[in-house]
C-alpha atoms as a PDB file:
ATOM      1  CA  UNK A   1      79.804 124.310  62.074  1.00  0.00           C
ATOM      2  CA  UNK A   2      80.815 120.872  63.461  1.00  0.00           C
ATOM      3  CA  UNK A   3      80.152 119.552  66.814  1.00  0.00           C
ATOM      4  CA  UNK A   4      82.500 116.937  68.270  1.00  0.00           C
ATOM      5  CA  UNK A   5      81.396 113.921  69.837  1.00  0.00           C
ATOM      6  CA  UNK A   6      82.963 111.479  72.398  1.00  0.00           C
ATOM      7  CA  UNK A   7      82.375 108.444  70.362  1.00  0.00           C
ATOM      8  CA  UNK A   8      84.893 109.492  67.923  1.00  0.00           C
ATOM      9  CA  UNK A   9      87.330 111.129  70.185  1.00  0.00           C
ATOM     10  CA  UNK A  10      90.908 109.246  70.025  1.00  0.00           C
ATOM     11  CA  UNK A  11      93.353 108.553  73.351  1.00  0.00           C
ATOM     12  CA  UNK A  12      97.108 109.287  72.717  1.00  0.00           C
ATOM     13  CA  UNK A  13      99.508 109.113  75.736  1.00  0.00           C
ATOM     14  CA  UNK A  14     102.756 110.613  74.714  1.00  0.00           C
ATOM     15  CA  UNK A  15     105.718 109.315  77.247  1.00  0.00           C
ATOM     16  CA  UNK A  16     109.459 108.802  77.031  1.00  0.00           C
ATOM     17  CA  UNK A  17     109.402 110.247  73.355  1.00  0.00           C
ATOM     18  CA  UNK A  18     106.823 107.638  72.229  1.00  0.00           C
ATOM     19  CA  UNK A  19     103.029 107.992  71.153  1.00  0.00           C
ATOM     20  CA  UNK A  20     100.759 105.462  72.356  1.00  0.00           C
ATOM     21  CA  UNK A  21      97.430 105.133  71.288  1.00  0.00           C
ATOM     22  CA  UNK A  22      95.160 103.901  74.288  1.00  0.00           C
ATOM     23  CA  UNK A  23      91.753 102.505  73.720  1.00  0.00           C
ATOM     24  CA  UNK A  24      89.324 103.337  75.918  1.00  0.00           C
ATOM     25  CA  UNK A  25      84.835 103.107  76.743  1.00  0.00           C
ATOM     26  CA  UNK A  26      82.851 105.535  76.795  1.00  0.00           C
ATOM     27  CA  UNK A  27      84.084 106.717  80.539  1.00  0.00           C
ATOM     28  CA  UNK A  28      86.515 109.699  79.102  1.00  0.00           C
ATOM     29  CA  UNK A  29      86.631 112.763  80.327  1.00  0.00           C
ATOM     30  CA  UNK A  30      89.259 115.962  81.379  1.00  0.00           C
ATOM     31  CA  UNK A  31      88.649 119.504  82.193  1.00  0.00           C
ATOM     32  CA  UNK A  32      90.658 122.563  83.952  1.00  0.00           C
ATOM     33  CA  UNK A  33      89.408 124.935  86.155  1.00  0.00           C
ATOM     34  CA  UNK A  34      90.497 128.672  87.355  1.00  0.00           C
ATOM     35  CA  UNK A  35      90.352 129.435  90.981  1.00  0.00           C
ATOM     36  CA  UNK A  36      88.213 132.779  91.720  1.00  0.00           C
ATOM     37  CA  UNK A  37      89.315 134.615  94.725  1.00  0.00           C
ATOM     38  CA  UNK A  38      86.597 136.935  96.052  1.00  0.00           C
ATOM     39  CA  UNK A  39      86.670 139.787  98.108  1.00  0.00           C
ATOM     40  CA  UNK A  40      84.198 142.332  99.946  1.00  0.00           C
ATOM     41  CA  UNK A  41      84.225 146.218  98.181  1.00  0.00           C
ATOM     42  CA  UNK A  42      81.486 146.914 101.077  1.00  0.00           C
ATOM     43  CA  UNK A  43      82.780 150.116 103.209  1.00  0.00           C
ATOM     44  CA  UNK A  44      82.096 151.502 105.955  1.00  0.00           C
ATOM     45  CA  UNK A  45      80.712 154.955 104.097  1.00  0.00           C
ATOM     46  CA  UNK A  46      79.068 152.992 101.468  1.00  0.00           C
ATOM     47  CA  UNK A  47      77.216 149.771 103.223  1.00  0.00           C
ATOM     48  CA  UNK A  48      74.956 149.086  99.664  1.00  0.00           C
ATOM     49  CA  UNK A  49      77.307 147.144  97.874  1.00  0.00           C
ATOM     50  CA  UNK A  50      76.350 143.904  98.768  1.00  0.00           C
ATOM     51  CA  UNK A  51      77.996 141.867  95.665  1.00  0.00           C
ATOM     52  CA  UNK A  52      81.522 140.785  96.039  1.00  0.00           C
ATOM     53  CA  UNK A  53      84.316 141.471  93.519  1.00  0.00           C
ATOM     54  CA  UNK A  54      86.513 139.007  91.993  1.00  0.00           C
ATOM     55  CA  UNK A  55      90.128 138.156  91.020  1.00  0.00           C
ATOM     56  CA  UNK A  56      91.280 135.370  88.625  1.00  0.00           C
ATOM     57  CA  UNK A  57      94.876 134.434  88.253  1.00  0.00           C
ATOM     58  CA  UNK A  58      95.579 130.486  88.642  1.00  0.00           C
ATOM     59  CA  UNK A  59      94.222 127.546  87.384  1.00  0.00           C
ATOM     60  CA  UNK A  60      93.276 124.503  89.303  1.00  0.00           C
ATOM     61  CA  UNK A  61      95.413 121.667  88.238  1.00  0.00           C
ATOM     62  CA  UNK A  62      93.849 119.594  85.108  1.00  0.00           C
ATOM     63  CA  UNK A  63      91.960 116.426  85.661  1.00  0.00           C
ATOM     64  CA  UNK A  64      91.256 113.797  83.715  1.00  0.00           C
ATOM     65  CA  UNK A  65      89.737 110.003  83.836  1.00  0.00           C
ATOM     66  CA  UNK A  66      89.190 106.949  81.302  1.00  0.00           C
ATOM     67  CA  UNK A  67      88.655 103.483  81.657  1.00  0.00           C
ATOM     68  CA  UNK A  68      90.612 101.105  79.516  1.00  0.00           C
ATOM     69  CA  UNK A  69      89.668  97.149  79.060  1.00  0.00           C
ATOM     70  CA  UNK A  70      92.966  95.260  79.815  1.00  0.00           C
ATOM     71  CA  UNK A  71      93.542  92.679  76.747  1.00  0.00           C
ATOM     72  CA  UNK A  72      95.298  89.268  76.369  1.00  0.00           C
ATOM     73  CA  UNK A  73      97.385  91.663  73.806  1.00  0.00           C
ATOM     74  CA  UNK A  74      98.553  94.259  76.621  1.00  0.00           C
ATOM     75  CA  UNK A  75      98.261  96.838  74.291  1.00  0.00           C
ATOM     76  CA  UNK A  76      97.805  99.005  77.560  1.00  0.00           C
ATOM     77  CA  UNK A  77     100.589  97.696  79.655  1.00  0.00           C
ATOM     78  CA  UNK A  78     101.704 101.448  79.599  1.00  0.00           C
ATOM     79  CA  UNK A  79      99.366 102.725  81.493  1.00  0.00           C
ATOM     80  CA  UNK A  80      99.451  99.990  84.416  1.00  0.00           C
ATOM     81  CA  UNK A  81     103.098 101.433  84.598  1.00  0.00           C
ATOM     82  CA  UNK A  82     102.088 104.953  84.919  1.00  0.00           C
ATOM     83  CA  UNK A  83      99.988 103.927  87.804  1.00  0.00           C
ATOM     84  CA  UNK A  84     102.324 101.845  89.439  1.00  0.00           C
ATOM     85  CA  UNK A  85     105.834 102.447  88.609  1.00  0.00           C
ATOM     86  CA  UNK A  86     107.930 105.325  90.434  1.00  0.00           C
ATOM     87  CA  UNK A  87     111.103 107.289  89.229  1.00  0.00           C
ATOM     88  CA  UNK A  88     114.419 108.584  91.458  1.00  0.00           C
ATOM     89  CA  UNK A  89     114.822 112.294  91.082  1.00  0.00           C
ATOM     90  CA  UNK A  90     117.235 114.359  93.251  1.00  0.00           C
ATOM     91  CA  UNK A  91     116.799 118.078  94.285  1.00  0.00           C
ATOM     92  CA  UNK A  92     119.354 119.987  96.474  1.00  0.00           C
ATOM     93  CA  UNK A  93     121.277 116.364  97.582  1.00  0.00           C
ATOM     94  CA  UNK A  94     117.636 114.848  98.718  1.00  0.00           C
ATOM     95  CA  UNK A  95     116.452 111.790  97.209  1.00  0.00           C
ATOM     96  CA  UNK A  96     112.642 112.156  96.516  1.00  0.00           C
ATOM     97  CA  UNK A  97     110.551 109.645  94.645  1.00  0.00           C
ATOM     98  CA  UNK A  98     107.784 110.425  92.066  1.00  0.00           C
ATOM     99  CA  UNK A  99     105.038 109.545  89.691  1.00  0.00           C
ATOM    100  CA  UNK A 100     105.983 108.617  86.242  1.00  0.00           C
ATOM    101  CA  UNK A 101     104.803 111.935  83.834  1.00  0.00           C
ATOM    102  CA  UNK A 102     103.153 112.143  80.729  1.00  0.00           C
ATOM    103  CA  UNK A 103     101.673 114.057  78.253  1.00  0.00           C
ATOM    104  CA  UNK A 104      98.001 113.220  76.927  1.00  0.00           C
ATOM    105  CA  UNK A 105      96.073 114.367  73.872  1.00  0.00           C
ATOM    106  CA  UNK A 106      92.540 113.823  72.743  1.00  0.00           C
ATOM    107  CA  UNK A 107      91.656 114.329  69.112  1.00  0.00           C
ATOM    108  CA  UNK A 108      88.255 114.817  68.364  1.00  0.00           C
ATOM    109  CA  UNK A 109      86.297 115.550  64.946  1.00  0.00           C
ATOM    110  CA  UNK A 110      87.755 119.430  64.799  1.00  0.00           C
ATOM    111  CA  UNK A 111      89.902 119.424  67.694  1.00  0.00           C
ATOM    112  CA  UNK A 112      93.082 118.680  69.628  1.00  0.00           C
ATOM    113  CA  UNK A 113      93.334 118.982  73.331  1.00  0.00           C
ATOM    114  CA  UNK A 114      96.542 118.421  75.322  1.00  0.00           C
ATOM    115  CA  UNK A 115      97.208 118.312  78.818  1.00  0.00           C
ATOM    116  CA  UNK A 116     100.635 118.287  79.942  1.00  0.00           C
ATOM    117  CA  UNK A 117     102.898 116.916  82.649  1.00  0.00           C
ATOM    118  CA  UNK A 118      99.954 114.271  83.880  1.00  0.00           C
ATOM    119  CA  UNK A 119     100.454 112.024  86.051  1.00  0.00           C
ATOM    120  CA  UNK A 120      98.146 108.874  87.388  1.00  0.00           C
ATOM    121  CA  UNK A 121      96.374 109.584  91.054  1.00  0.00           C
ATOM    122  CA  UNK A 122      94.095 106.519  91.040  1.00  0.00           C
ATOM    123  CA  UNK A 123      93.401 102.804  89.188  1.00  0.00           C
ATOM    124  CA  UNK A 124      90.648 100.909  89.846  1.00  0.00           C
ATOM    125  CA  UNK A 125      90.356  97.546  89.023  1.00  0.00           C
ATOM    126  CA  UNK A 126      86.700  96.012  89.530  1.00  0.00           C
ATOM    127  CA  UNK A 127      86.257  91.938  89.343  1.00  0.00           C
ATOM    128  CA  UNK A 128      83.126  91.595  87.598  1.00  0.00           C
ATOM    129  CA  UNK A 129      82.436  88.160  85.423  1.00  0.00           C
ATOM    130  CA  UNK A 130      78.932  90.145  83.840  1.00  0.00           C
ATOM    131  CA  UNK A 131      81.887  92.837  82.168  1.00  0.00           C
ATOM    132  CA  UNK A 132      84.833  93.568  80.822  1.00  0.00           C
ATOM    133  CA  UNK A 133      88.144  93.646  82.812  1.00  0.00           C
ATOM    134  CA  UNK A 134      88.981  97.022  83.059  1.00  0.00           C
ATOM    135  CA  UNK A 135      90.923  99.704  84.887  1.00  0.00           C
ATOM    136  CA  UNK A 136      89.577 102.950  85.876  1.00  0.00           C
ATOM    137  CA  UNK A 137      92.577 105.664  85.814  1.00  0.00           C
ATOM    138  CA  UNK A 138      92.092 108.938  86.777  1.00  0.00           C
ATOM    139  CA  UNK A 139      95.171 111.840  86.879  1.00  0.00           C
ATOM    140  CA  UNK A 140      96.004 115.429  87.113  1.00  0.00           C
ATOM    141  CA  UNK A 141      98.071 117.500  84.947  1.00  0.00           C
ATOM    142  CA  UNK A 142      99.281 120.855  84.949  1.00  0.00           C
ATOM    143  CA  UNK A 143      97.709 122.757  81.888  1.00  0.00           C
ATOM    144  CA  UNK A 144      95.003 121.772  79.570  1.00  0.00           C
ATOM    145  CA  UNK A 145      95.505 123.302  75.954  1.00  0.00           C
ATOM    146  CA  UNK A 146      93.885 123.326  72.055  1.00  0.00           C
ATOM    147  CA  UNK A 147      96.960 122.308  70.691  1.00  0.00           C
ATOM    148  CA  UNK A 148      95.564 122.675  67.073  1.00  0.00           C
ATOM    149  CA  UNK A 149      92.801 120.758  65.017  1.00  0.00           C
ATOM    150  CA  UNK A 150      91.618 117.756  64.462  1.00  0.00           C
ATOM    151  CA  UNK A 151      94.686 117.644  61.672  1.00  0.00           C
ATOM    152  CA  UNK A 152      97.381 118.474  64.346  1.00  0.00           C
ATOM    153  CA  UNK A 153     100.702 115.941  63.950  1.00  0.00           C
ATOM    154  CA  UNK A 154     100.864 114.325  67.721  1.00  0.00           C
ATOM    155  CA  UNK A 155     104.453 114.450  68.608  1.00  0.00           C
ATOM    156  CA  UNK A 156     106.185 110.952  69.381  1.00  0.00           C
ATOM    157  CA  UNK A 157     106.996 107.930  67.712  1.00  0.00           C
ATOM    158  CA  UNK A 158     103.968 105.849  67.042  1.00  0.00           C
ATOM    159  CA  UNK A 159     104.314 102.297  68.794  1.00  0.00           C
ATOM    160  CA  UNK A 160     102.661  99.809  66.877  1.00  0.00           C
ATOM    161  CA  UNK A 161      99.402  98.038  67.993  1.00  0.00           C
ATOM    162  CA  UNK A 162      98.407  94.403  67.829  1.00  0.00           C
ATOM    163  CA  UNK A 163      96.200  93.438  65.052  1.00  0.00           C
ATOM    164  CA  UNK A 164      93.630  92.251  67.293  1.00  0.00           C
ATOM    165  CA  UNK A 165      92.262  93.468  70.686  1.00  0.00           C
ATOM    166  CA  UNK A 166      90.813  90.944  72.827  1.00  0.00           C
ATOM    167  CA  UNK A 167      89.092  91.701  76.087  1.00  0.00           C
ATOM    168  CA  UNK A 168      88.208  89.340  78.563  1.00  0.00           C
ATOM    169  CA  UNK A 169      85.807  88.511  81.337  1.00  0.00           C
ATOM    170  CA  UNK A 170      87.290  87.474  84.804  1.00  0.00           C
ATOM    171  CA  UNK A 171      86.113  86.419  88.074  1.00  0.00           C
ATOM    172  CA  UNK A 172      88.121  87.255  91.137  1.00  0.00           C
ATOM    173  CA  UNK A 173      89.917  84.132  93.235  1.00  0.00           C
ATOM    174  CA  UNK A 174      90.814  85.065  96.171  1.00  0.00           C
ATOM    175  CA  UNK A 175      93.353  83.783  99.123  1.00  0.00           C
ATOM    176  CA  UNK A 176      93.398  85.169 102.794  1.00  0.00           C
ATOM    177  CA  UNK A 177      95.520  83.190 105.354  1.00  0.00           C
ATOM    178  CA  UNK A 178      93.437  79.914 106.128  1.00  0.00           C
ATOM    179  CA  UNK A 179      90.211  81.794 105.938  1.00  0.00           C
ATOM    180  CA  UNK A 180      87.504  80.003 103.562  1.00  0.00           C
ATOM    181  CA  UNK A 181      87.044  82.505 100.689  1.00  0.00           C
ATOM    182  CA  UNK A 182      84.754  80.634  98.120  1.00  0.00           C
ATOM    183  CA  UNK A 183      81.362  82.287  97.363  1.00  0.00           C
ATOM    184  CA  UNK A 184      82.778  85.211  96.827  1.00  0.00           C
ATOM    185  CA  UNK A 185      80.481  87.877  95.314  1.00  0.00           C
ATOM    186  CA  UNK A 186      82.526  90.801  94.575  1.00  0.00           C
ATOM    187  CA  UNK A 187      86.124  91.873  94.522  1.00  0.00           C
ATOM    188  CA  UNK A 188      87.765  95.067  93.841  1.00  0.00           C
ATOM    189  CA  UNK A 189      91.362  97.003  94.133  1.00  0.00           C
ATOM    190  CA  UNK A 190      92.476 100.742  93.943  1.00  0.00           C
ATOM    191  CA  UNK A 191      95.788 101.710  93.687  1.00  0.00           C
ATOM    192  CA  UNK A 192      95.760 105.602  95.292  1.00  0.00           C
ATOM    193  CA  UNK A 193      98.157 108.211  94.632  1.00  0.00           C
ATOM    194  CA  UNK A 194      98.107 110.750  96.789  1.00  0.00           C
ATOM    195  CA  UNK A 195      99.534 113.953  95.609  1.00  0.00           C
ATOM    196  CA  UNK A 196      99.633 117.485  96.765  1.00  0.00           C
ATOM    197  CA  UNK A 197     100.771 120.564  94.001  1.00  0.00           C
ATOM    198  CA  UNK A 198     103.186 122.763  95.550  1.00  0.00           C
ATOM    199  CA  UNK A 199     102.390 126.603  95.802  1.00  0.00           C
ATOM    200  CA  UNK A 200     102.489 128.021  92.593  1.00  0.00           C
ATOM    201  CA  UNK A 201     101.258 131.535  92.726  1.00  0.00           C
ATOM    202  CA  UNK A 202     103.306 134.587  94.035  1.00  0.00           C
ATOM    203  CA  UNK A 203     102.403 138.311  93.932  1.00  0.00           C
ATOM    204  CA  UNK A 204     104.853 139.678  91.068  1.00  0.00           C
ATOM    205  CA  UNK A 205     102.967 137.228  88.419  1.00  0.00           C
ATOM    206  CA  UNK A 206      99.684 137.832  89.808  1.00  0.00           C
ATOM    207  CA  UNK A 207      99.813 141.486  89.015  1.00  0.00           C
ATOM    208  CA  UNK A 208     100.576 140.517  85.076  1.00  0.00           C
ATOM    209  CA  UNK A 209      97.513 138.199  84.309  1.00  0.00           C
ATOM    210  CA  UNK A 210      95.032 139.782  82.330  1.00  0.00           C
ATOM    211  CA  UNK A 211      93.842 136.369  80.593  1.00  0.00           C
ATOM    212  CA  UNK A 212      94.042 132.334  80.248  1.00  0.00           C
ATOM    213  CA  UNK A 213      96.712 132.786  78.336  1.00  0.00           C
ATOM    214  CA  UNK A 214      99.268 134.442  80.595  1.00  0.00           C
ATOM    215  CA  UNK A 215      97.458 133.068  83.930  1.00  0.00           C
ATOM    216  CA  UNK A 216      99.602 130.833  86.667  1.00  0.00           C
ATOM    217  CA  UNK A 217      99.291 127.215  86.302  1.00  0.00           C
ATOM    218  CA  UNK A 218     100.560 124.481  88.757  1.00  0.00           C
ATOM    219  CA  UNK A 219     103.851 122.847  87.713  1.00  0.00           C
ATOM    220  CA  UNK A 220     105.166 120.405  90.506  1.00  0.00           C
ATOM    221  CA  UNK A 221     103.868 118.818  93.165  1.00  0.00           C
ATOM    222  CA  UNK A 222     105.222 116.039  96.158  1.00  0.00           C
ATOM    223  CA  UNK A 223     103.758 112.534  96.537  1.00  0.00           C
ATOM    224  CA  UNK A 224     102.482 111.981  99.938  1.00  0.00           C
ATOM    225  CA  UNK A 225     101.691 108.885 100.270  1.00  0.00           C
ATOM    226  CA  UNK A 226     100.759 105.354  98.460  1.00  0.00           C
ATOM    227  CA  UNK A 227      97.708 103.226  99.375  1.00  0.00           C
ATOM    228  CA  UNK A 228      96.859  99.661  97.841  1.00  0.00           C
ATOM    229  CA  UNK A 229      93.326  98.496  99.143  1.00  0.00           C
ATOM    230  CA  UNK A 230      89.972  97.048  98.221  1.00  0.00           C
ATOM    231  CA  UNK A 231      87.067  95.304  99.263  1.00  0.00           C
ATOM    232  CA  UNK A 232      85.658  91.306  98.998  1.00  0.00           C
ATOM    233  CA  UNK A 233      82.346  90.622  99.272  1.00  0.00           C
ATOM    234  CA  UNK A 234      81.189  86.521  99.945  1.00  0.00           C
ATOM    235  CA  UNK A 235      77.607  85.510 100.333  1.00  0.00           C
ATOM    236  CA  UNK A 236      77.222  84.441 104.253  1.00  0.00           C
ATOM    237  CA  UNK A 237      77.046  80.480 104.567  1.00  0.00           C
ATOM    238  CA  UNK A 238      77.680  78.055 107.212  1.00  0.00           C
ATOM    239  CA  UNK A 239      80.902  77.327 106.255  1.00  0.00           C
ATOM    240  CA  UNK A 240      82.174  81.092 106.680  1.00  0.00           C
ATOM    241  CA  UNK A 241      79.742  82.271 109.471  1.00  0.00           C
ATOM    242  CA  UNK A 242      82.111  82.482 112.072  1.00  0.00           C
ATOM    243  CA  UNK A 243      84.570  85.032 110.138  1.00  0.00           C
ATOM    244  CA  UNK A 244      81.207  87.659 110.001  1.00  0.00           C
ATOM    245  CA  UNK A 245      83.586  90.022 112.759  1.00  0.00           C
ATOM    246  CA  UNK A 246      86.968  88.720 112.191  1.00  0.00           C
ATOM    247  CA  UNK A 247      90.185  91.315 111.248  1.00  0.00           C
ATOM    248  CA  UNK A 248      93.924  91.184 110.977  1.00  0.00           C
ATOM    249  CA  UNK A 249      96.485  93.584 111.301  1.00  0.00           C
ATOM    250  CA  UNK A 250      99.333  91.017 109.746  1.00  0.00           C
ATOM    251  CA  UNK A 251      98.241  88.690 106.836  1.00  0.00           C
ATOM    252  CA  UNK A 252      98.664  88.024 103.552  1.00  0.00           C
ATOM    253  CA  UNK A 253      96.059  88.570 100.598  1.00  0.00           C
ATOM    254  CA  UNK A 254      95.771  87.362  96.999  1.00  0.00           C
ATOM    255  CA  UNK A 255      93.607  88.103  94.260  1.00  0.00           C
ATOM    256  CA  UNK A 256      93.578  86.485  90.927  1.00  0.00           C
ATOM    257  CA  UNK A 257      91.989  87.602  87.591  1.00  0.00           C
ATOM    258  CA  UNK A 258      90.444  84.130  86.653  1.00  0.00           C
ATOM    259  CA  UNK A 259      89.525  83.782  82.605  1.00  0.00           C
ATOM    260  CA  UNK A 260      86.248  82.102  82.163  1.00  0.00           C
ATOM    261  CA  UNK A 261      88.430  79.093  80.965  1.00  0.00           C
ATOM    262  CA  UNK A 262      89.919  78.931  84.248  1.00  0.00           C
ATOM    263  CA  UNK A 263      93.523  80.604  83.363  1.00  0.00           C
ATOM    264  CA  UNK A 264      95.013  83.128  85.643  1.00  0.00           C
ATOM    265  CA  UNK A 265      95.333  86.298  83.770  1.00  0.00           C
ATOM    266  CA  UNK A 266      96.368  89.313  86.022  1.00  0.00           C
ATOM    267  CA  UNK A 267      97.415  88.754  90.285  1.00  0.00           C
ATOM    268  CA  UNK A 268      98.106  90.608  92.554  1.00  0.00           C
ATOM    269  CA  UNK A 269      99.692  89.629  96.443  1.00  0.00           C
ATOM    270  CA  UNK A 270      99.561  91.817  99.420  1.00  0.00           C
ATOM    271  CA  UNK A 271     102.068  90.605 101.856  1.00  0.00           C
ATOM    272  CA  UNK A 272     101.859  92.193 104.934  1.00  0.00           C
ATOM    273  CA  UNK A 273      98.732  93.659 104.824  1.00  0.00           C
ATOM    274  CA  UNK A 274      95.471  94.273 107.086  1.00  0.00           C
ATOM    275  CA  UNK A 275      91.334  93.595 106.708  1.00  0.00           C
ATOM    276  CA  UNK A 276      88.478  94.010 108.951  1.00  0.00           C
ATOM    277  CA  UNK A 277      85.305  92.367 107.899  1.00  0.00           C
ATOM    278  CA  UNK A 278      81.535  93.382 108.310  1.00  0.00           C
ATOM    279  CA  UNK A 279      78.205  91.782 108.001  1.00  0.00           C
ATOM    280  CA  UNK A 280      75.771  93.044 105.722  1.00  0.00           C
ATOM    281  CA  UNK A 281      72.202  91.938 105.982  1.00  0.00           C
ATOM    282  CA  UNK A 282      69.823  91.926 102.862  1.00  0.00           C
ATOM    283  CA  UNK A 283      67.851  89.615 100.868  1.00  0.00           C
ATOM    284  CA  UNK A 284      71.280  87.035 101.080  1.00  0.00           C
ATOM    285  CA  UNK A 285      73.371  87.815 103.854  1.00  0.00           C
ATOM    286  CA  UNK A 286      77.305  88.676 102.986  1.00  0.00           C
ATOM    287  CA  UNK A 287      80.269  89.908 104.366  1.00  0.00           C
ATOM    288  CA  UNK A 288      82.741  92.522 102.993  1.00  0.00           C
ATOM    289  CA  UNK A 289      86.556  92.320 104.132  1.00  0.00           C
ATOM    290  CA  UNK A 290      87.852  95.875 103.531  1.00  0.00           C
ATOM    291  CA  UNK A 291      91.596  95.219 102.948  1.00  0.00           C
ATOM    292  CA  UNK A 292      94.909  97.699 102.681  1.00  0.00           C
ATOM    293  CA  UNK A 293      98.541  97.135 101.503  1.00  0.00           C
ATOM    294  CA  UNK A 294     100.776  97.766 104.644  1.00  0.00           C
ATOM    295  CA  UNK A 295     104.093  96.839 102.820  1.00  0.00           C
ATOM    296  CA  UNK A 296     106.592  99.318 101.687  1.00  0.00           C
ATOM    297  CA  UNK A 297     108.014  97.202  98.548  1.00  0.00           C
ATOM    298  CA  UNK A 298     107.653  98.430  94.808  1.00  0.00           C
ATOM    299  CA  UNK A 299     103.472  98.164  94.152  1.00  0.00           C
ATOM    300  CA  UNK A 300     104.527  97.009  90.876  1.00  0.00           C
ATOM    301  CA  UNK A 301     106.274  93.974  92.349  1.00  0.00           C
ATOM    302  CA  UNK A 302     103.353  92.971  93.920  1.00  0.00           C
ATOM    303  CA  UNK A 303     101.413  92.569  90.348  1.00  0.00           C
ATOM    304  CA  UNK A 304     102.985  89.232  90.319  1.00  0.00           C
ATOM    305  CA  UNK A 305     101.335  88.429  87.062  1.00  0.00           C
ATOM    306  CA  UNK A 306      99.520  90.358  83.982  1.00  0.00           C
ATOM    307  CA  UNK A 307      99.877  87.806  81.127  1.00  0.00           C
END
């Protein structure tokens, strides 16, 4: 018997007929779900049957979530395009845009898992100088599998990886129309995809189900909408008191993933696009502007820089 632990489990993102091997902290997870559909076998001759009965015939689409550090190698400059990169497709003469899809696998000590068609729902990048930069990507995917042990041959051509990986510490510098922005205490972003599966289940299949293995998954699904937005925290002084209840519907924001040697390393520039700020009061006042993207251009256009 052999037990298999997340410390040894390995990332693989298979896309475009290439394998990619993603490093990634402890934060990994995925799981799939069925959906139970209860009903009441009460009657009106027979009032004792109090428990419900149950039908299961779909699954809930797959989730999963990891947190990579970005590197000054950009070994994972794959999976900021997955987040932020859309494709053309055409159905029935209407143009329709959506997510980049991809195919995941974990390996573990005795196991494969797969989870196919994914696609990226959220990133979160968090500005932190006390850890590593990293972004937080979480996804669906259609079905979650054991595509063999921990032996199985990953399809895909294996890109090569950098012989080093070197993670870095940043602090956020930030830019908001004329508005003073120093002591800045926090900063994050979260790129949100927001996705809704189509309808997937229909009577005729429903009746044929009798296990996993046969059961109706999810298989496409129509992006919403798109929403860029984050939150900056500055300690209160005199020199920004006066912006404690200011807000914008029409400005333009910046923030820059400073090295601790002072280099810019990743940017990203929000132009148009809206804040309201708040007052918190604690031990040291601050104030938190809560920022969105209101601009229609490519998201990955606005990463101006990721060198």
């Amino acid at each position: 018997m052999s037990y298999s632990f997340l410390k040894e489990s390995k990332l693989f993102i298979v896309y475009g007929g290439n394998k990619y091997r993603i490093y990634t902290d402890t934060a990994l997870s995925f799981t799939q779900t069925f959906a139970e559909d209860s009903y009441s076998v009460k009657t009106l001759h027979d009032q004792t049957k109090m428990i419900e009965g149950t039908n299961i015939t779909k699954a809930n689409p797959a989730q999963f979530s990891f947190s990579t550090p970005l590197t000054v190698e950009k070994d994972e400059s794959l999976v900021m395009d997955l987040l932020s990169d859309l494709v053309s497709t055409s159905v029935a003469e209407i143009d329709t845009q959506q997510l980049k899809a991809f195919d995941i696998y974990v390996q573990t000590g005795s196991s494969t898992f797969k989870i196919d068609s994914c696609v990226v729902t959220s990133g979160n990048f968090a500005f932190n100088p006390r850890a590593q930069f990293t972004v937080a990507i979480e996804g669906q995917g259609t079905k979650l599998s054991r595509a063999g042990n921990e032996s199985y041959t990953i399809p895909g051509s294996l890109q090569s990886e950098s012989s080093t990986r070197t993670p870095l510490q940043v602090y956020p510098e930030v830019s908001v129309d004329s508005l003073n922005m120093s002591n800045i205490l926090t900063a994050s972003i979260q790129i949100q995809n927001d996705i809704q599966w189509n309808p997937f289940d229909t009577l005729h299949e429903s009746l044929a189900v009798t296990n996993s293995s046969n059961a109706m998954f999810p298989s496409t699904y129509t992006v919403e909408k798109r929403t860029v937005s984050g939150a900056i925290q500055q300690y209160q002084t005199d020199n920004n008191i006066t912006q404690f209840d200011d807000f914008s519907s029409n400005s333009t924001i910046s923030i820059t993933a400073k090295t601790m040697q002072g280099t810019s390393f990743w940017k990203i520039e929000l132009n148009p696009a809206m804040y309201t700020a708040r007052m918190d009061a604690g031990d040291v006042y601050t104030q938190t502007y809560d920022f969105r993207s209101t601009s229609n251009t490519a998201i990955g256009t606005q990463i101006t820089q990721y060198s």
